[in-house]
N, C-alpha and C. Protein backbone atom coordinates (compact mmCIF):
# COMPACT_ATOMS: atom_id res chain seq x y z
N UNK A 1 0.83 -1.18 0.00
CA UNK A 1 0.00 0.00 0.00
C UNK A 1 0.87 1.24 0.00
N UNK A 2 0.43 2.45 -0.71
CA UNK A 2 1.24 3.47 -0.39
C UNK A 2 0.87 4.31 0.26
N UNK A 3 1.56 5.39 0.42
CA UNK A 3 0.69 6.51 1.34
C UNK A 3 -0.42 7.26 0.87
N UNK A 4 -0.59 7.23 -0.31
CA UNK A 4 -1.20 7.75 -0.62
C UNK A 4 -2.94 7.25 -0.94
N UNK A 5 -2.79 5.81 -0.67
CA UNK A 5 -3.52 5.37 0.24
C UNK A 5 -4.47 5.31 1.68
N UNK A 6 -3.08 5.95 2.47
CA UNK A 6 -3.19 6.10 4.12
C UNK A 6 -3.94 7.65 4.22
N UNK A 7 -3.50 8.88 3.25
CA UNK A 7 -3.74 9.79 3.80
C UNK A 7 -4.83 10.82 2.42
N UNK A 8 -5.52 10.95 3.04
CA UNK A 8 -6.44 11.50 1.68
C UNK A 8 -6.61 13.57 2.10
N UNK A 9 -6.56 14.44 1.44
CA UNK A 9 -6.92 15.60 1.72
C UNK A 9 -7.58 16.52 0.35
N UNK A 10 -8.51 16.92 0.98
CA UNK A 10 -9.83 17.61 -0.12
C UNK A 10 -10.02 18.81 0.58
N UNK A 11 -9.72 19.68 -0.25
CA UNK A 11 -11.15 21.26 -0.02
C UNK A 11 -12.15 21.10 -0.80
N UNK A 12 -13.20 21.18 0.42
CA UNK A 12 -14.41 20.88 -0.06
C UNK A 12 -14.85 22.19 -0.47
N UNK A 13 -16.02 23.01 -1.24
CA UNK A 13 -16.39 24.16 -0.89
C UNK A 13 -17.86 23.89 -1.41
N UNK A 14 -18.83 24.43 -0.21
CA UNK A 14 -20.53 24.49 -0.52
C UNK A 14 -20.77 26.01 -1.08
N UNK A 15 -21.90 25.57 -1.63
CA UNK A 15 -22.91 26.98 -2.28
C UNK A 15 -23.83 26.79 -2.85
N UNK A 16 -24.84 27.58 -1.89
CA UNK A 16 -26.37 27.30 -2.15
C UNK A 16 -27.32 28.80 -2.11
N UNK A 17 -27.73 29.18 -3.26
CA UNK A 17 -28.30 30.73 -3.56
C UNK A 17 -29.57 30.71 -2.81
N UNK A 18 -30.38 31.75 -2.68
CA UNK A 18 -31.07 31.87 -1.92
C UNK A 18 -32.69 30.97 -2.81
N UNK A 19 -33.17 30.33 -1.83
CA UNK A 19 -34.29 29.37 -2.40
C UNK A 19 -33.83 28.06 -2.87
N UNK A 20 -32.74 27.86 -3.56
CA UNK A 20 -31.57 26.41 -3.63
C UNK A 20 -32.48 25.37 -2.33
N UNK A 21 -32.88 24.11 -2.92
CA UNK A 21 -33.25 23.18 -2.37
C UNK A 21 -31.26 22.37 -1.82
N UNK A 22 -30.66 22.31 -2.56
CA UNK A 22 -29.29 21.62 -2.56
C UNK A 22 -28.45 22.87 -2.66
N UNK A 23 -26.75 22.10 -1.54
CA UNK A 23 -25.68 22.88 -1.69
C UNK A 23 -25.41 22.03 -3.17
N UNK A 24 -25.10 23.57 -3.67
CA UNK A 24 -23.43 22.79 -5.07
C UNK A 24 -22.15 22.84 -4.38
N UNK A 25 -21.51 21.85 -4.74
CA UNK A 25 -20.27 21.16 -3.87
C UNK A 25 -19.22 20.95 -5.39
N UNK A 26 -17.92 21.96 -5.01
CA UNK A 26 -16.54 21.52 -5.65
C UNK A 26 -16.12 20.81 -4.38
N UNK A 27 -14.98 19.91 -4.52
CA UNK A 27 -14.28 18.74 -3.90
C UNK A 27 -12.96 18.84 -4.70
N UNK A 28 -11.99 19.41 -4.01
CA UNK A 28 -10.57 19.44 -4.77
C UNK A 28 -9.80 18.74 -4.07
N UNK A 29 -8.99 17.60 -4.68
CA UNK A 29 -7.62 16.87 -4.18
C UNK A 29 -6.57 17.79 -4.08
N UNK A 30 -5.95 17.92 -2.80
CA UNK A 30 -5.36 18.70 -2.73
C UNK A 30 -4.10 18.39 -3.07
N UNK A 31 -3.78 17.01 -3.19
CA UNK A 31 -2.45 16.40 -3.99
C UNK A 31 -2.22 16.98 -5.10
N UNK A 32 -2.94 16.60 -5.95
CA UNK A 32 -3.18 16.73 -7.37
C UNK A 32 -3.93 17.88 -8.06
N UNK A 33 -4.91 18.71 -6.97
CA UNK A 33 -5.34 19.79 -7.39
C UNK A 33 -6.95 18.90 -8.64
N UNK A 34 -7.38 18.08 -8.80
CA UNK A 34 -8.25 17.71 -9.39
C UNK A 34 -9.47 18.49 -8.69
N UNK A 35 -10.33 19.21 -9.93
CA UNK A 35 -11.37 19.70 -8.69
C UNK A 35 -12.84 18.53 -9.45
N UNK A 36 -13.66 18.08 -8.80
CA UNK A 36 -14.48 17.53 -8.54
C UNK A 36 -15.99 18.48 -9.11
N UNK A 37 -16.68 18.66 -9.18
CA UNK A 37 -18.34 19.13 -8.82
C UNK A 37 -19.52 18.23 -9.17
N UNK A 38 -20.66 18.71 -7.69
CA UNK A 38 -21.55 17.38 -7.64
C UNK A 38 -22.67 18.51 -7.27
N UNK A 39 -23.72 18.35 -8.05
CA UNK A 39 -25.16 18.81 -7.83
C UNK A 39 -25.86 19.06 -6.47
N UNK A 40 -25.12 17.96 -6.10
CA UNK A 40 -26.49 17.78 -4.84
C UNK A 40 -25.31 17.02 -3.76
N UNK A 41 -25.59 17.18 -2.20
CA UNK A 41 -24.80 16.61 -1.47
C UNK A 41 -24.85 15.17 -1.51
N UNK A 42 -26.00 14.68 -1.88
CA UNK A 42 -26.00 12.92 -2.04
C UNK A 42 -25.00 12.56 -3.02
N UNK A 43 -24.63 13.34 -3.92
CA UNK A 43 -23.83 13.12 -5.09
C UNK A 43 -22.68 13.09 -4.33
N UNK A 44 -22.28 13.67 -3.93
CA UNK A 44 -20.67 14.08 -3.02
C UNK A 44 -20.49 12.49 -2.14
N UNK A 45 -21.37 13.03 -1.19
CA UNK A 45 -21.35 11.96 -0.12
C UNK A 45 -21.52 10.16 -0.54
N UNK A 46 -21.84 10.22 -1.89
CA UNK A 46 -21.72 8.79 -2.50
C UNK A 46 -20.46 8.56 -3.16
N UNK A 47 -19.78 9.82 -3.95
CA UNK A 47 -18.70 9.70 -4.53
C UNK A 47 -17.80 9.11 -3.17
N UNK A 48 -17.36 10.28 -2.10
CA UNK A 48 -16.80 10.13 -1.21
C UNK A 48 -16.54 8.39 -0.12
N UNK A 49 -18.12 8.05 -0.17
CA UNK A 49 -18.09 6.02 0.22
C UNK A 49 -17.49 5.85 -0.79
N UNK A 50 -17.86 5.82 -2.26
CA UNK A 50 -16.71 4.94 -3.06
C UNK A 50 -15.40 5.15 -3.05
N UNK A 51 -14.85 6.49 -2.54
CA UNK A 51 -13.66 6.73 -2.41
C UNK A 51 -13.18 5.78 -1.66
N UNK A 52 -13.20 6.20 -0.11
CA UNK A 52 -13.24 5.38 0.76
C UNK A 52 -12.92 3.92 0.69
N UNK A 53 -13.93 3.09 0.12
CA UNK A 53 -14.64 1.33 -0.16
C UNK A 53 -13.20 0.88 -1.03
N UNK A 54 -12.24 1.54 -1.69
CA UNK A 54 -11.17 1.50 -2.44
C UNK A 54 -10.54 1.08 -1.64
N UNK A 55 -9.64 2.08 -0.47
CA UNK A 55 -9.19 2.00 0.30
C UNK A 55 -9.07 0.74 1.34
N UNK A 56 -10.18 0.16 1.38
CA UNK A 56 -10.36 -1.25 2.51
C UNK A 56 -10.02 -2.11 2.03
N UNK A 57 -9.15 -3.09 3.03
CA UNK A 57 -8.39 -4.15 2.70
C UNK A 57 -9.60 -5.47 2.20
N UNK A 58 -9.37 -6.21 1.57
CA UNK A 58 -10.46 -7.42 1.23
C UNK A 58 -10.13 -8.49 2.31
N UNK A 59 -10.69 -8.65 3.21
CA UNK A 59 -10.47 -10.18 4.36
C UNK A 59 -11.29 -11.36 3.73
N UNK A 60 -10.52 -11.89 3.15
CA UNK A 60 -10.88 -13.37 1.82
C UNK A 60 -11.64 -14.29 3.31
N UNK A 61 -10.70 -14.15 4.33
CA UNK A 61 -11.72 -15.21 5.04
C UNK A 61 -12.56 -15.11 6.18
N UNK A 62 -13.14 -13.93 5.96
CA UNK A 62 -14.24 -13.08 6.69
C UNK A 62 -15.67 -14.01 6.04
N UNK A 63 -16.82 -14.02 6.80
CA UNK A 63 -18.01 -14.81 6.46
C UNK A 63 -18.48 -13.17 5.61
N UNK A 64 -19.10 -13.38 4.47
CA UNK A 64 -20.06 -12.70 4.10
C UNK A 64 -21.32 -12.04 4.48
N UNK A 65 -21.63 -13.14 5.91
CA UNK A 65 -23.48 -12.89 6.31
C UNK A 65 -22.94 -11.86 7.33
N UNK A 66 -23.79 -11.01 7.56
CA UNK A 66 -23.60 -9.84 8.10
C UNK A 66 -24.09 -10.25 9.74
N UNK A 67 -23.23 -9.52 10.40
CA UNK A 67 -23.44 -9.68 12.39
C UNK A 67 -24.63 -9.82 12.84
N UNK A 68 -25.27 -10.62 13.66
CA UNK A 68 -26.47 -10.94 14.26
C UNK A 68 -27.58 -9.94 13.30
N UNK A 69 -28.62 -9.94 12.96
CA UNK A 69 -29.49 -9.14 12.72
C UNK A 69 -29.43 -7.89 11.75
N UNK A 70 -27.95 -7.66 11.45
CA UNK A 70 -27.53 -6.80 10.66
C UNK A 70 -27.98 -7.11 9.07
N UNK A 71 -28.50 -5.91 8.88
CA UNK A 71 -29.19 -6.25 7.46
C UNK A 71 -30.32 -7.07 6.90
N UNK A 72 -31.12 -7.46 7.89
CA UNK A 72 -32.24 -8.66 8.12
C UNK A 72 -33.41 -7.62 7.63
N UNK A 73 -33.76 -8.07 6.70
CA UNK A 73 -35.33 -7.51 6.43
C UNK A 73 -36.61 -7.07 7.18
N UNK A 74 -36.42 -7.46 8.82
CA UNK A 74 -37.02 -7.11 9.79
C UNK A 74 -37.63 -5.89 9.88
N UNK A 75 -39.41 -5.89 9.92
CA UNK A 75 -39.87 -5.08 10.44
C UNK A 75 -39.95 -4.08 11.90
C-alpha cells in the first residue's frame, strides 16, 4: 500500500443561492489539485463512500453474512 492510500486531503467548498433546495459542492484533491463538482450533497457523499470502499483491505476469510441481525429484512 502506499501513502497515498493512508492519507487523503480535499477542499471541499458548498454553495447554495437563496431558495436552492441543494448545496453545489466543488471537492478538490489537494495532492493533485483535481477539482471535482456534484449537484447535490447525495452526489458528493456517494462519490466520497466509493472513495473510501477502495481504500479497505479485502479479508478473503471473513463470512459474508452480516453480524447478528444486521441487514435482516425485519420489520
Amino acid at each position: 500500500m502506499t501513502d497515498e492510500n493512508h492519507y487523503r486531503a480535499y477542499l471541499l467548498r458548498l454553495q447554495r443561492g437563496q431558495g436552492q433546495l441543494h448545496w453545489r459542492v466543488t471537492l478538490q484533491n489537494a495532492h493533485t489539485g483535481e477539482v471535482l463538482k456534484f449537484a447535490t450533497e447525495r452526489a458528493l457523499l456517494n462519490h466520497l463512500l466509493d472513495v473510501l470502499s477502495l481504500d479497505l483491505p479485502v479479508d478473503k476469510d471473513a463470512s459474508q453474512a452480516p453480524p447478528d441481525g444486521l441487514g435482516s429484512n425485519r420489520v
